[in-house]
C-alpha atoms as a PDB file:
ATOM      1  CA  UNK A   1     -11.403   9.592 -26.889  1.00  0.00           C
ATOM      2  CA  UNK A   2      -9.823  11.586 -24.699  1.00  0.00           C
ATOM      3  CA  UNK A   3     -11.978  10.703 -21.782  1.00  0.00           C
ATOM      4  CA  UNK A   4     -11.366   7.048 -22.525  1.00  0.00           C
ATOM      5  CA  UNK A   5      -7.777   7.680 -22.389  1.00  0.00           C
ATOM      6  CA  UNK A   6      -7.784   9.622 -18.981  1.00  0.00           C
ATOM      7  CA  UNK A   7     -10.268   6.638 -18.005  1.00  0.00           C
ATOM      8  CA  UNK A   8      -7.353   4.307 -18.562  1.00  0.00           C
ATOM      9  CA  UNK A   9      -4.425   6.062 -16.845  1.00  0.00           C
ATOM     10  CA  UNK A  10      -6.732   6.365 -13.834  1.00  0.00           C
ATOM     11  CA  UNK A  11      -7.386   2.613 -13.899  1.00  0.00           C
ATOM     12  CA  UNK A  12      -4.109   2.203 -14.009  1.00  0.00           C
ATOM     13  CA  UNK A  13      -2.981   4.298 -11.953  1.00  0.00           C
ATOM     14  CA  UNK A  14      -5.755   3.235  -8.932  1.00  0.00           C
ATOM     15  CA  UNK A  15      -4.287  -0.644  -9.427  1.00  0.00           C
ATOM     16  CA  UNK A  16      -1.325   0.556  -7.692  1.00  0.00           C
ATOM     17  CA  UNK A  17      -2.860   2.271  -5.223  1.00  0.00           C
ATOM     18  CA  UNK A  18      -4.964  -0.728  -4.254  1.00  0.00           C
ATOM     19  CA  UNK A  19      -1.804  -2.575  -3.576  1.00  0.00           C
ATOM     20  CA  UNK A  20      -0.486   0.493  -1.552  1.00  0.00           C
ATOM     21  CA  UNK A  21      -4.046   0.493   0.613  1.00  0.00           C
ATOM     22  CA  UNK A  22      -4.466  -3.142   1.366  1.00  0.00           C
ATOM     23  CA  UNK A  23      -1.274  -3.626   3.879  1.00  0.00           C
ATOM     24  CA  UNK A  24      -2.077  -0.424   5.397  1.00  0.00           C
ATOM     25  CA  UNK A  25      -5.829  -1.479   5.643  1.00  0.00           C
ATOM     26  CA  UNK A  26      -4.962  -4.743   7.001  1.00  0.00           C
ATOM     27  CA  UNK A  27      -2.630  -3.695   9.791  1.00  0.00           C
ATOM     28  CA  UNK A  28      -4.982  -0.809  10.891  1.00  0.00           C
ATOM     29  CA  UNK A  29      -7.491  -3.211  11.036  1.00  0.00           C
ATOM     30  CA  UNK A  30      -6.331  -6.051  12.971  1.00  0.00           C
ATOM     31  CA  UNK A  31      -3.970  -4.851  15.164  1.00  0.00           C
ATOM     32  CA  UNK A  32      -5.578  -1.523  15.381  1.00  0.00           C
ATOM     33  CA  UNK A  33      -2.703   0.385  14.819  1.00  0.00           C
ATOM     34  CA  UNK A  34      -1.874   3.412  12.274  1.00  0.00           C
ATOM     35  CA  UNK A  35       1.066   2.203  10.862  1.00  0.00           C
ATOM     36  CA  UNK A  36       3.117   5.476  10.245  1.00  0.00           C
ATOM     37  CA  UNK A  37       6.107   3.332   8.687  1.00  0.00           C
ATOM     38  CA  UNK A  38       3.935   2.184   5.801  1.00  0.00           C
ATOM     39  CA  UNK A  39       4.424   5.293   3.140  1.00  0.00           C
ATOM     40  CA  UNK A  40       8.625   4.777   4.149  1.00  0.00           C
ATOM     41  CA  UNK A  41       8.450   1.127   3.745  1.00  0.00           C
ATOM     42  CA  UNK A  42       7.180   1.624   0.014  1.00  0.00           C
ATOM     43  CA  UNK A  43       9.959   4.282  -0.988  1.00  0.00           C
ATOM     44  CA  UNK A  44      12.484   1.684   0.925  1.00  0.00           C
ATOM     45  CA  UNK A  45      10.934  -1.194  -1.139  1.00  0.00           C
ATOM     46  CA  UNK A  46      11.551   1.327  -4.443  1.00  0.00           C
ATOM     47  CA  UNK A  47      14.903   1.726  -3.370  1.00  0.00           C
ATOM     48  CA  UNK A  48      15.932  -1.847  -3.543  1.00  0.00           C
ATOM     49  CA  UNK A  49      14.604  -2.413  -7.292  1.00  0.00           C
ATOM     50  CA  UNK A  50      16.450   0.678  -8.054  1.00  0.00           C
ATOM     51  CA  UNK A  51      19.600  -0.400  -7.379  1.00  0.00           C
ATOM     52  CA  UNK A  52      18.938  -4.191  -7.716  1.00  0.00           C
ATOM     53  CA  UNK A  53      18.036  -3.031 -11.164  1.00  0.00           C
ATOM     54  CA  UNK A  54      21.133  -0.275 -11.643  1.00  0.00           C
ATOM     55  CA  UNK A  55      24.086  -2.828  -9.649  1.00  0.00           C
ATOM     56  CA  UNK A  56      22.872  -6.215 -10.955  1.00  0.00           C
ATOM     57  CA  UNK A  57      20.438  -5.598 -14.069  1.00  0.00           C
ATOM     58  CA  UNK A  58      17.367  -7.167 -11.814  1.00  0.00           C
ATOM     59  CA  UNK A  59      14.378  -6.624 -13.508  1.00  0.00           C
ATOM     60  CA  UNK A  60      11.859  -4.925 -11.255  1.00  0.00           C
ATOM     61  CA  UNK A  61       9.235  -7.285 -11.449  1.00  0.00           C
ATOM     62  CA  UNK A  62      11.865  -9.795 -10.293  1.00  0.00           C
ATOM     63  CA  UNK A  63      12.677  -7.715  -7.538  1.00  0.00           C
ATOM     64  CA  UNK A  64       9.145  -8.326  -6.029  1.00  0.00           C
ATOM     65  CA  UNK A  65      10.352 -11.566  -5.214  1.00  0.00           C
ATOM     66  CA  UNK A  66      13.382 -10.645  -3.134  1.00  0.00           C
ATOM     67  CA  UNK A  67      11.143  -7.287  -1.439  1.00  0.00           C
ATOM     68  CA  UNK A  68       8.087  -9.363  -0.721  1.00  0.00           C
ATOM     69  CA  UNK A  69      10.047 -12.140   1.971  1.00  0.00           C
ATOM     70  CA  UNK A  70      12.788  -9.386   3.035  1.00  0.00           C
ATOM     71  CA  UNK A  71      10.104  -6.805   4.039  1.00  0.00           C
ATOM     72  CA  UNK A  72       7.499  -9.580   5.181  1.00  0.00           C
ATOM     73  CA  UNK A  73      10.538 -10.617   8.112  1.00  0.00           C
ATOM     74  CA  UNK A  74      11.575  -7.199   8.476  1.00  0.00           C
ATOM     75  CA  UNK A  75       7.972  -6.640   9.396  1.00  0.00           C
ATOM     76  CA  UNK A  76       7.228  -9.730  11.430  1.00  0.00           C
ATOM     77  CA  UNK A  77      10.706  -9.166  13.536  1.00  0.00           C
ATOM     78  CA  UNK A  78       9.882  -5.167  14.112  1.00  0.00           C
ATOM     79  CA  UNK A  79       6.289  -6.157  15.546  1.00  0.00           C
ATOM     80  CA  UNK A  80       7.224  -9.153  17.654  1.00  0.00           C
ATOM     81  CA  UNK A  81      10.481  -7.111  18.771  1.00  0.00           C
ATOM     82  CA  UNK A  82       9.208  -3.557  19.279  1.00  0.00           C
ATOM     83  CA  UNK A  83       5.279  -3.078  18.325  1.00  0.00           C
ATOM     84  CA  UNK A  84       3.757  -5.574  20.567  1.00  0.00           C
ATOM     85  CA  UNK A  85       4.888  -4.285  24.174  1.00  0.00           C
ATOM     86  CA  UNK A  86       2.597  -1.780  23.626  1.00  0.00           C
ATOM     87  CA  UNK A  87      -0.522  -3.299  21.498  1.00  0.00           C
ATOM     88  CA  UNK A  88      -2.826  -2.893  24.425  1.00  0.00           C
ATOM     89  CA  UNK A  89      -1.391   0.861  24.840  1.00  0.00           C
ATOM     90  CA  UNK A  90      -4.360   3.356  23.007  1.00  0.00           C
ATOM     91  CA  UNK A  91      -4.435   4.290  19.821  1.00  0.00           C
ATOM     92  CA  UNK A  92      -2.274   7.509  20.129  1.00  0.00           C
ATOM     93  CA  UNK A  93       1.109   5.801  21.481  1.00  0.00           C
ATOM     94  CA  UNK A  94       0.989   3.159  19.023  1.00  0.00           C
ATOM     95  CA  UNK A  95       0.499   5.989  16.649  1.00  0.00           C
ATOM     96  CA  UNK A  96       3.841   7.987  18.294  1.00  0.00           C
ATOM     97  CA  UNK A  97       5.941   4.922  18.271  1.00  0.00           C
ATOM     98  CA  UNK A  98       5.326   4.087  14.426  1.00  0.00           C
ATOM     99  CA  UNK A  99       5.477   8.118  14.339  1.00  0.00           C
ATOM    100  CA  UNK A 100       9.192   7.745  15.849  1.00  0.00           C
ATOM    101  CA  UNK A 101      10.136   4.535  14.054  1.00  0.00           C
ATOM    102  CA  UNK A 102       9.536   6.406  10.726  1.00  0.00           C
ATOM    103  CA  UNK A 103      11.139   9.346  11.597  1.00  0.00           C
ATOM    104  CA  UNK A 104      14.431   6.938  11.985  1.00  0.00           C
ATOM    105  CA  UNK A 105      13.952   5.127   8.416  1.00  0.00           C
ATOM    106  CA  UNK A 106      13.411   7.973   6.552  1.00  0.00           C
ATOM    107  CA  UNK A 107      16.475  10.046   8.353  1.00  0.00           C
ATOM    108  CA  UNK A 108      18.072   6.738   7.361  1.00  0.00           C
ATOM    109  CA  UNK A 109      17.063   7.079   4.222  1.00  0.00           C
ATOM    110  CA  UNK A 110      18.139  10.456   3.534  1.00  0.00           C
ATOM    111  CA  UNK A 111      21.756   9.557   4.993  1.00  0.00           C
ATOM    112  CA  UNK A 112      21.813   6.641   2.545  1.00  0.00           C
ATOM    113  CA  UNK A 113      20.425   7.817  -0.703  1.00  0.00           C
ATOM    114  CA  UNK A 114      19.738  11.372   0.068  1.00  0.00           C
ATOM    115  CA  UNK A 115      16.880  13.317  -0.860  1.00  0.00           C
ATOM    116  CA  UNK A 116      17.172  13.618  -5.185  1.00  0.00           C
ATOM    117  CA  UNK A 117      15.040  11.633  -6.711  1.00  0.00           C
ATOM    118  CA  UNK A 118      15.765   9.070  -8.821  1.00  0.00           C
ATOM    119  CA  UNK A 119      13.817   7.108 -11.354  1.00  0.00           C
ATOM    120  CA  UNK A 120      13.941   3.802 -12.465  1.00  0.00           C
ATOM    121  CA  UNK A 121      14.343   3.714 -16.095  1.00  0.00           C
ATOM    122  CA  UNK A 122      14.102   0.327 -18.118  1.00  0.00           C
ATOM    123  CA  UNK A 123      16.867   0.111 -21.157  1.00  0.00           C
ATOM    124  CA  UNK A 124      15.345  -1.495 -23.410  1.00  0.00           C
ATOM    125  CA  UNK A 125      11.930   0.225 -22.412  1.00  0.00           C
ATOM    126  CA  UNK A 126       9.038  -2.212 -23.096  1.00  0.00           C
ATOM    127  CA  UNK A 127       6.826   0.219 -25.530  1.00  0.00           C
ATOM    128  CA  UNK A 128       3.638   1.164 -25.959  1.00  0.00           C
ATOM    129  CA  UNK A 129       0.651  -0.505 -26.760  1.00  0.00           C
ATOM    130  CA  UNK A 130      -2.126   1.080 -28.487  1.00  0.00           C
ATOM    131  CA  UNK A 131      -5.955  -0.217 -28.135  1.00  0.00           C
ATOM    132  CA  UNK A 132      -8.262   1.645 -30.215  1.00  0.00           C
ATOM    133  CA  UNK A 133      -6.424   5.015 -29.977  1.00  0.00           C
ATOM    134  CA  UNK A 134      -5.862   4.059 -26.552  1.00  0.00           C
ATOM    135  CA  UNK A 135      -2.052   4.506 -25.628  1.00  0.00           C
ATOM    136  CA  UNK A 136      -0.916   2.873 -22.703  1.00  0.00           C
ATOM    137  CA  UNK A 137       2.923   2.219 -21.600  1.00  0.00           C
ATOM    138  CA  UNK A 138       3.132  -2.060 -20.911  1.00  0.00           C
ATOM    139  CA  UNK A 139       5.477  -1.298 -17.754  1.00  0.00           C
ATOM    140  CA  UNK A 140       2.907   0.795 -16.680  1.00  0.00           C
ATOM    141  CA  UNK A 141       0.315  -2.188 -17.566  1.00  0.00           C
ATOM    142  CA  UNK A 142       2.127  -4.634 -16.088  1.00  0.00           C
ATOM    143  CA  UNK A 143       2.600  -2.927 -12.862  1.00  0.00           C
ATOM    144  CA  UNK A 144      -0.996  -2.326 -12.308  1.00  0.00           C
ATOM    145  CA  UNK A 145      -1.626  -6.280 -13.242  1.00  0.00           C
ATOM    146  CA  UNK A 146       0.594  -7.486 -10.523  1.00  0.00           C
ATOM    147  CA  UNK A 147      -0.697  -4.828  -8.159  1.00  0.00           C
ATOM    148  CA  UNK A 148      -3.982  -6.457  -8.461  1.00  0.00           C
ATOM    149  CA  UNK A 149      -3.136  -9.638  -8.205  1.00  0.00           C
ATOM    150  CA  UNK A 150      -0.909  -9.012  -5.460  1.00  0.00           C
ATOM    151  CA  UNK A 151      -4.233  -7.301  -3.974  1.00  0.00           C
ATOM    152  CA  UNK A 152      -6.323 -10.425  -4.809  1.00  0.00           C
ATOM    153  CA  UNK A 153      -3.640 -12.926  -3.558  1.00  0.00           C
ATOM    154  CA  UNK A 154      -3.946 -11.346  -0.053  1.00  0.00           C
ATOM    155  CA  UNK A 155      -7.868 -11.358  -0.479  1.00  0.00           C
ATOM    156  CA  UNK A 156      -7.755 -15.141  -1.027  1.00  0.00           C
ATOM    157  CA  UNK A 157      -5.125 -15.720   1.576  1.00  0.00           C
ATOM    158  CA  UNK A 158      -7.741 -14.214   4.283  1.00  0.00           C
ATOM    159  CA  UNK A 159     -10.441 -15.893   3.264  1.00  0.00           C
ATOM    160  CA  UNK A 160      -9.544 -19.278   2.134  1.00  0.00           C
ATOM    161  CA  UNK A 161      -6.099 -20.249   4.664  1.00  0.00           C
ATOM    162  CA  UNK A 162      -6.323 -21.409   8.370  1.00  0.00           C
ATOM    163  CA  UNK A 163      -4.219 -18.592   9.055  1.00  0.00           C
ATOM    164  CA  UNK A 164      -6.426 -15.837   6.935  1.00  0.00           C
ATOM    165  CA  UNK A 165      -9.408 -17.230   8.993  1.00  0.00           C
ATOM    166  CA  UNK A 166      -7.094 -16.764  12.018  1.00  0.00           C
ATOM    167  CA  UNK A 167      -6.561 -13.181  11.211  1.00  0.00           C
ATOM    168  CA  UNK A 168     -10.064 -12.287  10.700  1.00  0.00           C
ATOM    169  CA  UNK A 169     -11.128 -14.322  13.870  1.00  0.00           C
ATOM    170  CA  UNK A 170      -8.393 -11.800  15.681  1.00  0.00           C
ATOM    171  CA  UNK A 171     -10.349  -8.764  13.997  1.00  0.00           C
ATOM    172  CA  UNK A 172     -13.507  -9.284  15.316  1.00  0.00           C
ATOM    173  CA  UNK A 173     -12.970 -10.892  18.579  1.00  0.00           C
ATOM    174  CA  UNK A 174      -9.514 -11.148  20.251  1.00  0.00           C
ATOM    175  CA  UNK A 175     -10.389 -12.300  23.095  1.00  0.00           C
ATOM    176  CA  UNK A 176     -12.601 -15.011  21.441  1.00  0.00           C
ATOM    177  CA  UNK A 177     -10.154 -15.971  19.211  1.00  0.00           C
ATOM    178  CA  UNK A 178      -7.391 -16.777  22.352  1.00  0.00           C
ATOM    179  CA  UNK A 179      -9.657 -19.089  23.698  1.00  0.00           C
ATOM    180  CA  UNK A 180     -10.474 -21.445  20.695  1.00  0.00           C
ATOM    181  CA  UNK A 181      -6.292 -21.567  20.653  1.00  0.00           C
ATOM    182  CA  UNK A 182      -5.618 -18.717  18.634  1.00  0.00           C
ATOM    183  CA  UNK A 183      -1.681 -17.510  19.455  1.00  0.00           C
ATOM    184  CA  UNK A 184      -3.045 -13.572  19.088  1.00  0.00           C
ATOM    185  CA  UNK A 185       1.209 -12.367  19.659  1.00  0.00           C
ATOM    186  CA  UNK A 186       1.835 -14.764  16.610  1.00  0.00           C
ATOM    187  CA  UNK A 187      -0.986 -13.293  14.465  1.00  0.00           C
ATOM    188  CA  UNK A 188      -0.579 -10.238  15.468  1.00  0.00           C
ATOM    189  CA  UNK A 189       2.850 -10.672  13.831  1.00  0.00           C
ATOM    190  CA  UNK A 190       2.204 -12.020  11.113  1.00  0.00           C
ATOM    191  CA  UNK A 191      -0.384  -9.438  10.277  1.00  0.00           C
ATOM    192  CA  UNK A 192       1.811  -6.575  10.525  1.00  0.00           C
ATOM    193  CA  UNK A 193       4.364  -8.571   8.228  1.00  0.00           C
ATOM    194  CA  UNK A 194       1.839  -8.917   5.560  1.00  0.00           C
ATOM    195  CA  UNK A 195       1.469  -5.207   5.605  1.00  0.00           C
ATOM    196  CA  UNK A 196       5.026  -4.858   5.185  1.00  0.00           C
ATOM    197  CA  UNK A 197       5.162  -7.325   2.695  1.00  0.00           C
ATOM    198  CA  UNK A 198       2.674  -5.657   0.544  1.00  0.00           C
ATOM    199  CA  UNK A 199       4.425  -2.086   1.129  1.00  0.00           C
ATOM    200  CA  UNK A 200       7.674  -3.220  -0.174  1.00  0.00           C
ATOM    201  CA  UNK A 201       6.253  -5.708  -3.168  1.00  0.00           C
ATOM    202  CA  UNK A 202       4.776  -1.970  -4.538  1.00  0.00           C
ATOM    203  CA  UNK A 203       7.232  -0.232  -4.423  1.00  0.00           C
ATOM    204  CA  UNK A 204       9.422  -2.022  -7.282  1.00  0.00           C
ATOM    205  CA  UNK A 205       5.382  -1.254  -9.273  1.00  0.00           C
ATOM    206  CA  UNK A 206       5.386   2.589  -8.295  1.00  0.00           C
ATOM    207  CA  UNK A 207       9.743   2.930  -9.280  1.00  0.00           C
ATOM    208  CA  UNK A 208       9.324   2.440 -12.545  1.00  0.00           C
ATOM    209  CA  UNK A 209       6.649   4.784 -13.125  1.00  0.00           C
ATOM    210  CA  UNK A 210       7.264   7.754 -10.268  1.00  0.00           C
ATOM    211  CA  UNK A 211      10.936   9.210  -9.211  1.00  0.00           C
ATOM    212  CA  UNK A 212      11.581   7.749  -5.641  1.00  0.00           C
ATOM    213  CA  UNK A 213      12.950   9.663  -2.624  1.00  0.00           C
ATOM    214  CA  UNK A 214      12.587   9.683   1.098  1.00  0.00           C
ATOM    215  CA  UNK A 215      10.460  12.931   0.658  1.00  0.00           C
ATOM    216  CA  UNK A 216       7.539  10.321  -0.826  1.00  0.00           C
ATOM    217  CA  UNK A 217       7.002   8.087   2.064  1.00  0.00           C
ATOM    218  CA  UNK A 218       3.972  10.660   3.426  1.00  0.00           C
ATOM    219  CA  UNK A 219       2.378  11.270  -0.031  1.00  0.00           C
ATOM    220  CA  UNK A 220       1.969   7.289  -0.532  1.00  0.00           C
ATOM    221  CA  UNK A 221       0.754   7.212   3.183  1.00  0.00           C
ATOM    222  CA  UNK A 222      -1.662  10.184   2.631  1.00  0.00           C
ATOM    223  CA  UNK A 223      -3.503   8.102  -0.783  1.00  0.00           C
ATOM    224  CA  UNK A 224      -3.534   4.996   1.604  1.00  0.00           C
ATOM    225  CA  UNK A 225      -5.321   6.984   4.405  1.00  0.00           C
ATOM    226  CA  UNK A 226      -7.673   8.926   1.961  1.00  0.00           C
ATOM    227  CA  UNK A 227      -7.901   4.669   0.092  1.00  0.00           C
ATOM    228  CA  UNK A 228      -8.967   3.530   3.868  1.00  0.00           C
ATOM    229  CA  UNK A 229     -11.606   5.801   3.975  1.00  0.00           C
ATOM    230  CA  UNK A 230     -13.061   5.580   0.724  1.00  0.00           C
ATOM    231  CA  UNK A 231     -13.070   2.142   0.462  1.00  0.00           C
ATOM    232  CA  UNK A 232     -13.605   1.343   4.170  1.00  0.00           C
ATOM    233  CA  UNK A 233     -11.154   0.217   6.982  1.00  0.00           C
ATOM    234  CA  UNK A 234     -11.061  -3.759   7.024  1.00  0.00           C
ATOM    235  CA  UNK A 235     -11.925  -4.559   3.619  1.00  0.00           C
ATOM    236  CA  UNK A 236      -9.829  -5.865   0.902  1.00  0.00           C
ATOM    237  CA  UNK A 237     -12.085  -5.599  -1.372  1.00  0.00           C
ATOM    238  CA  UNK A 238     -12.898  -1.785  -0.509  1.00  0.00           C
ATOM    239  CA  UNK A 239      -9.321  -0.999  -0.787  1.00  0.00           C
ATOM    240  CA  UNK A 240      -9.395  -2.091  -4.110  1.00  0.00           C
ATOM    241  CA  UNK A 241     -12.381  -0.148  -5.240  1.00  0.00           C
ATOM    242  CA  UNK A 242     -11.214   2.861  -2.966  1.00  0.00           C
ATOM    243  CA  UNK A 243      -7.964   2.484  -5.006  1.00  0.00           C
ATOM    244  CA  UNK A 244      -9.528   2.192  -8.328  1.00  0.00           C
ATOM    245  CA  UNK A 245     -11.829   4.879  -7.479  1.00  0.00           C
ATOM    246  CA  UNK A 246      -8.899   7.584  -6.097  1.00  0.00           C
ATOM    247  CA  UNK A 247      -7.014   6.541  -9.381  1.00  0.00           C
ATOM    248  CA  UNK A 248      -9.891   7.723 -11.718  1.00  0.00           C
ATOM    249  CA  UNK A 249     -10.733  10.941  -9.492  1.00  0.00           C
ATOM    250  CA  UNK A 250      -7.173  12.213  -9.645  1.00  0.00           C
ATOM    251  CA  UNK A 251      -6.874  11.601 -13.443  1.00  0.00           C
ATOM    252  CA  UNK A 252      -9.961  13.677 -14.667  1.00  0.00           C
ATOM    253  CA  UNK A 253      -8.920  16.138 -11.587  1.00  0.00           C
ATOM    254  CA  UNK A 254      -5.623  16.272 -13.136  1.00  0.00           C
ATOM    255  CA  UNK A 255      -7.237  17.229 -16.304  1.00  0.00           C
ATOM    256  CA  UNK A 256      -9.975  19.766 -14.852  1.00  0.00           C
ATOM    257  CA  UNK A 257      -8.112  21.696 -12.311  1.00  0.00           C
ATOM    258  CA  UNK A 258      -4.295  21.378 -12.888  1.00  0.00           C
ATOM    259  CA  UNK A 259      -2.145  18.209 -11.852  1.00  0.00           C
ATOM    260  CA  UNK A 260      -1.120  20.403  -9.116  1.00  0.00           C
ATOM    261  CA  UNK A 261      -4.115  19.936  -7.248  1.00  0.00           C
ATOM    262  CA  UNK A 262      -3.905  16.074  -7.031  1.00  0.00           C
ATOM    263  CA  UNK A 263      -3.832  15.873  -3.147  1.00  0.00           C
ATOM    264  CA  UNK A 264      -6.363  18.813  -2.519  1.00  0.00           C
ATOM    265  CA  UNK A 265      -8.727  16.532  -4.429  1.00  0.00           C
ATOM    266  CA  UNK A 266      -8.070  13.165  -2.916  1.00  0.00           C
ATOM    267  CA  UNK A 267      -8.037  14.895   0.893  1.00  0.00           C
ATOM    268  CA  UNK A 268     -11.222  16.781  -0.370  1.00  0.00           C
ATOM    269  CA  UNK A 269     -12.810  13.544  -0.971  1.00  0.00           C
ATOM    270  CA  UNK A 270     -11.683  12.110   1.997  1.00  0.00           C
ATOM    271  CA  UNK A 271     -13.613  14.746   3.908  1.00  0.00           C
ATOM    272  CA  UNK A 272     -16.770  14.278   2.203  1.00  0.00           C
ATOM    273  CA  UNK A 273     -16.838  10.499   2.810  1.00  0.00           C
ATOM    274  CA  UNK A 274     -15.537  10.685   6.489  1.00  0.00           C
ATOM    275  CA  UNK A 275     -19.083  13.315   6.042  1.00  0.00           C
ATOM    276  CA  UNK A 276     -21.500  11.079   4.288  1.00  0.00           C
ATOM    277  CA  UNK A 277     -20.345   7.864   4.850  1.00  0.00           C
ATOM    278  CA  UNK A 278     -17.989   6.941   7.481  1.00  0.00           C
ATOM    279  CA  UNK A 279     -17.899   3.409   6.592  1.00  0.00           C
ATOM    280  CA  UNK A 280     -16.905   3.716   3.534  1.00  0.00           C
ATOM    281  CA  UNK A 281     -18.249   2.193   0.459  1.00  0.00           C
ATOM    282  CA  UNK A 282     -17.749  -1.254   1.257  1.00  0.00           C
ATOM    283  CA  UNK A 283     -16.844  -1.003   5.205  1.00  0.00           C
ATOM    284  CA  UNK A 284     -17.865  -3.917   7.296  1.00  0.00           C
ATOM    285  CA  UNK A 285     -17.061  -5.891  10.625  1.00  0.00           C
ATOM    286  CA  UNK A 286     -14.275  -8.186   9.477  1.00  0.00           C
ATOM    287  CA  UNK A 287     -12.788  -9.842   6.443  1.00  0.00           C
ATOM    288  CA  UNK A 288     -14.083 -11.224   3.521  1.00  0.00           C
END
């Protein structure tokens, strides 16, 4: 039983960290850029459903709706305004600029809120519910539900809209893509805000159950770096498995070595599958 029940929490757990992975895997992906901002933009997205929740009573799960168009623009604006006069630039100055960019945010951050955590508490708290000697909290539950389908949403966004099919035409051929009319700036964009959008819609999920605080931007972009990797860059799907998988790893490692030992594990893992399988377990050219 007790297996089952660390089975559970790591389910749980690895729902949110699919919804952590996917923006990060998506921007990486497309636009080929390591997005540095993405662990700060989660912790900023906690933020707001903290005090949404503490100045107006806003329940969390509401607060997904204001983070997801507010981050999306903030996203879109930052990449048309900043990110893109240097998209053709290599890898490593793309990599310094979203370096600097998060260096400012989280300084920000720090000014704003400072660095004690907080945690989002819910009053009344929604309770427990027990399957077959299986306890598991329902904000906890619920989180991980909307995590996923925020996960799936984006799935079926790049594989069944003209702009999805846009995005993925961009991923495997830019050049291509330009000439069957393909504004790659505009995508490009839009990509990038999807990232963001899916940064700050989890981080109302990850509030409520972790204490938030500027100092947890590079832990949440450390999972979604070891997620990438296990799952494989450019796959929605994958990030969702890698997530899953991550989730369930760190909850029996928890239990075998010490909770202490949560990130050894996950970059441990990350070394043995940048190892034995680069790709990842469901790596491939594009989006499906």
């Amino acid at each position: 039983m007790l297996s089952l029940q660390i089975l559970a929490n790591g389910l749980v757990l690895g729902g949110l960290y699919a919804c952590i992975a996917a923006g990060f895997s998506l921007v990486w992906g497309v636009l080929n850029v390591i997005n540095i901002l993405h662990g700060s933009f989660i912790v900023l997205g906690g933020y707001l459903a903290y005090y949404a929740y503490a100045q107006f009573g806003i329940h969390p799960f509401v607060s997904i709706l204001i983070a997801a168009p507010l981050f999306f623009a903030l996203g879109y604006i930052l990449q048309r305004s900043l990110i893109n006069r240097m998209i053709a630039a290599p890898v490593l100055l793309t990599l310094s600029l979203t370096f600097g960019l998060d260096l400012m945010l989280s300084n920000g951050m720090l000014v704003a809120f400072t660095a004690d955590f907080k945690k989002l508490t819910l009053d009344p708290p929604l309770g427990v519910l027990n399957l077959g000697g299986i306890a598991l909290p329902v904000d906890r539950l619920f989180a991980m539900v909307l995590a996923l389908a925020l996960t799936g949403l984006l799935y079926l966004l790049l594989s069944r809209s003209r702009i999805g099919r846009a995005i993925v035409a961009v991923r495997m051929d830019r050049e291509a893509a330009a000439l069957m009319g393909v504004n790659v700036k505009r995508i490009y964009a839009v990509t990038f805000g999807l990232g963001a959008l899916m940064a700050g819609a989890s981080g109302p999920l990850l509030a409520m159950i972790f204490p938030i605080s500027p100092l947890s931007g590079p832990v949440y972009l450390g999972k979604a770096f070891v997620i990438c990797v296990l799952g494989g860059l450019g796959s929605v799907p994958g990030a969702m498995i890698g997530g899953l998988a991550l989730g369930v790893v760190e909850s029996f490692g928890a239990l075998w070595f010490g909770p202490e030992h949560a990130i050894t594990l996950s970059f441990t893992l990350l070394i043995l599958m940048l190892l034995f399988r680069p790709t990842g377990l469901l790596g491939r050219t594009g989006y499906a």
